[in-house]
Protein backbone atom coordinates (compact mmCIF):
# COMPACT_ATOMS: atom_id res chain seq x y z
CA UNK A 1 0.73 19.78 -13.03
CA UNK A 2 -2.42 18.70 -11.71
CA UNK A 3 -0.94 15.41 -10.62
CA UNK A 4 1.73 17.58 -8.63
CA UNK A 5 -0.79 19.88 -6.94
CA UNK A 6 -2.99 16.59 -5.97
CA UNK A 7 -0.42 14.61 -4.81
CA UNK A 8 1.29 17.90 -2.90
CA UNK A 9 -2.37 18.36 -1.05
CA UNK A 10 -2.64 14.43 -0.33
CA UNK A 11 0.95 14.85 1.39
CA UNK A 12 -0.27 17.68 2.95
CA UNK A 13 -3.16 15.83 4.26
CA UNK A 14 -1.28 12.93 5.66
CA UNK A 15 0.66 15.38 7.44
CA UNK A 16 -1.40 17.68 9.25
CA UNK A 17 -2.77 14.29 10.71
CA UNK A 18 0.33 12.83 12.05
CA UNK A 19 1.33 14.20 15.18
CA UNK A 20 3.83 12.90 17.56
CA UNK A 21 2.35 10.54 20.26
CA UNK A 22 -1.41 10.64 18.42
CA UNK A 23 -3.31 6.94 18.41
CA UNK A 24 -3.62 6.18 14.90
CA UNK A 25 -7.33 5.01 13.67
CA UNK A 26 -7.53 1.62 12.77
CA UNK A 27 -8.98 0.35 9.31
CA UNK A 28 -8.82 -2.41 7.24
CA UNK A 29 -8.30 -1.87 2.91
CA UNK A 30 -9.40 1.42 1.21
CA UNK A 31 -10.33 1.00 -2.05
CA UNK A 32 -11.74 3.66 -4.40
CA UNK A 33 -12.72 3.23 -8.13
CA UNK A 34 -11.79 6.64 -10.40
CA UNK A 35 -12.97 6.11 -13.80
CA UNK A 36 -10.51 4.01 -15.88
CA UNK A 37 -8.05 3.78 -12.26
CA UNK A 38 -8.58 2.19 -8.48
CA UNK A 39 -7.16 3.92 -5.45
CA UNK A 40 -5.93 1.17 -2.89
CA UNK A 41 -5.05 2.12 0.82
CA UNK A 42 -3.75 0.24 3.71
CA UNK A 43 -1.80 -0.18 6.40
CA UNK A 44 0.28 -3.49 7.05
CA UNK A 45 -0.48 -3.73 10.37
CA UNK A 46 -3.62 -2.22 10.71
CA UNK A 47 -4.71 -4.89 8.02
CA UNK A 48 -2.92 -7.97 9.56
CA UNK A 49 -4.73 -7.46 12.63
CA UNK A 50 -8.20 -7.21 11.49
CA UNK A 51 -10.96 -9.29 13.07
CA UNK A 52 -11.58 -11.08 9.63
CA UNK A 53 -9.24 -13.03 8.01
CA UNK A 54 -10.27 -11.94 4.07
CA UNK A 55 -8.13 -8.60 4.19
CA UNK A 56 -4.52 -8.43 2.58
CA UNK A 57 -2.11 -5.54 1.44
CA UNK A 58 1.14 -5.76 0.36
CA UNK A 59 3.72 -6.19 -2.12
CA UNK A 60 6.54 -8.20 -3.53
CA UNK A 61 9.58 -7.25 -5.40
CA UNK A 62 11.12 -9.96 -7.89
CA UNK A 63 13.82 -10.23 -11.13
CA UNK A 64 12.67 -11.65 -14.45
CA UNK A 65 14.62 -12.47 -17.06
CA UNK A 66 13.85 -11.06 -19.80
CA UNK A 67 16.18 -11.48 -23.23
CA UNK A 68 18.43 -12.73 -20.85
CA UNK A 69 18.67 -9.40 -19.13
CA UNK A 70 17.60 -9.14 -15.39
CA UNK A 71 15.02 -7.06 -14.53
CA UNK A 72 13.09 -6.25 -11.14
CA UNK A 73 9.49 -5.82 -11.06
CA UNK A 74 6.86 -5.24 -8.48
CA UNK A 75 3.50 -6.62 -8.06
CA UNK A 76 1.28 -5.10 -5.43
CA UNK A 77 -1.95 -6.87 -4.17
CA UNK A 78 -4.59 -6.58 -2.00
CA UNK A 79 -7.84 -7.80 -0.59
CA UNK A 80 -10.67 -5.64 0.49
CA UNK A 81 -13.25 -6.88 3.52
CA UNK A 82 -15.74 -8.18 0.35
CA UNK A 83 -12.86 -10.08 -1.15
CA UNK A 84 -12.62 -8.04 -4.03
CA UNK A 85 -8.34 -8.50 -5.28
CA UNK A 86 -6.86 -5.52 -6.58
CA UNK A 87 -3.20 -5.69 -8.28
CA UNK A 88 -1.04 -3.79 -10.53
CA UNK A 89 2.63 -4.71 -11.75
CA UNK A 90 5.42 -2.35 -12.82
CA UNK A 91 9.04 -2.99 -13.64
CA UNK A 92 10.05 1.07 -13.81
CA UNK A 93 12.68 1.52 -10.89
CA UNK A 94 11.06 4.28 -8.95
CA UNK A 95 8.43 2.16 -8.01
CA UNK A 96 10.37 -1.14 -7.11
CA UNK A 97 12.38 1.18 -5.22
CA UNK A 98 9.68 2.08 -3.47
CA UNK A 99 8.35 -1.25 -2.80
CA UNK A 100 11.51 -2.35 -1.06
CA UNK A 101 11.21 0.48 1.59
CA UNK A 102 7.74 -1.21 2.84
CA UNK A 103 7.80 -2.62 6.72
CA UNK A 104 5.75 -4.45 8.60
CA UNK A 105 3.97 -1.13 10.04
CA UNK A 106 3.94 0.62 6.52
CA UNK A 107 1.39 2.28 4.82
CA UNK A 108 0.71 1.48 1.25
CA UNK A 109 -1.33 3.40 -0.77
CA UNK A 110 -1.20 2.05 -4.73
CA UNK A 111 -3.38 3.10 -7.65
CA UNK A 112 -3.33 1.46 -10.90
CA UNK A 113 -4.62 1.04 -14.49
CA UNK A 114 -8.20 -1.40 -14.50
CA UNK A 115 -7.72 -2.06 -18.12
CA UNK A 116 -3.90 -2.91 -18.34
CA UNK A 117 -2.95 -3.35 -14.59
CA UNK A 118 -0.53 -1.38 -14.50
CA UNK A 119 0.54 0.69 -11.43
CA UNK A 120 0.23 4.34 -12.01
CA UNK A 121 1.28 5.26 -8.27
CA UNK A 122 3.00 3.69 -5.40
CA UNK A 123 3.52 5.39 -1.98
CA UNK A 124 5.05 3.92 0.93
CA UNK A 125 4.42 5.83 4.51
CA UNK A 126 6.35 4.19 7.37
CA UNK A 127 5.95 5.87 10.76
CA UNK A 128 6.50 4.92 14.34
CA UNK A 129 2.57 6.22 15.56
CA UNK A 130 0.80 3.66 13.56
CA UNK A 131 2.30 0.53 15.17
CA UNK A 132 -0.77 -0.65 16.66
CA UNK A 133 -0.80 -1.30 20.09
CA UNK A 134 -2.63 -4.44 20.42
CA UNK A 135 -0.43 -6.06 18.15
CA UNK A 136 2.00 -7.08 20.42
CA UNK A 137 -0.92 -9.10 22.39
CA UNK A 138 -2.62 -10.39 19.25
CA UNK A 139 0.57 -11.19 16.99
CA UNK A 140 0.88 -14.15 20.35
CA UNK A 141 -2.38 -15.69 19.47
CA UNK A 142 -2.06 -15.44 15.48
């Protein structure tokens, strides 16, 4: 229950920020350490086009084969200003489900496991205010 209510006031959160026509703020990977778990946060875009080129966020959705049955997993990644990598993997369907909804100007927020890797949360924000405006000019130079 105390999941529920956290993630409920993080929605909430998110929410009360986005308003129609707002300039988003611009930052590169989030990262927060929880005890035993690590909060990752980032958006694609806002990431791509940061000044350095050590930041990364994203993830990648893939079938295994495993007893000769098919399987998808997802493995998300990502690399904060310091060059710190931070991944988790899950094969459970919500979450490669969720993984497959990500765009280029998505926000993905992952936290996971530090002793088995494993993802314990995936969320996947796409709206139209955080498409950054400069990256029209600096996508032609990159």
């Amino acid at each position: 229950m105390k999941k529920l209510i956290a993630v409920l006031a993080m929605t909430i959160a998110f929410g009360a920020v986005a308003q129609a026509g707002e300039s988003a703020p611009r930052w590169g990977v989030s990262v927060i350490s929880l005890g035993s778990e690590t909060e990752v946060d980032g958006w694609m875009a806002d990431v791509r086009f940061t000044e350095d080129d050590v930041q990364n966020i994203g993830c990648r959705v893939f079938a295994i084969r495993e007893d000769y049955t098919a399987t998808s997993a997802v493995v998300c990644e990502a690399i904060d200003i310091d060059g710190n990598e931070h991944s988790c993997y899950s094969s459970k369907p919500a979450f490669v489900d969720a993984a497959k909804s990500i765009t280029s100007y998505s926000r993905i927020f992952f936290r996971y496991d530090k002793a088995s890797g494993e993802c314990n949360s995936l969320q996947v924000m796409t709206e139209s205010r955080y498409i950054p405006d400069a990256a029209l000019e600096k996508g032609k130079s990159k």
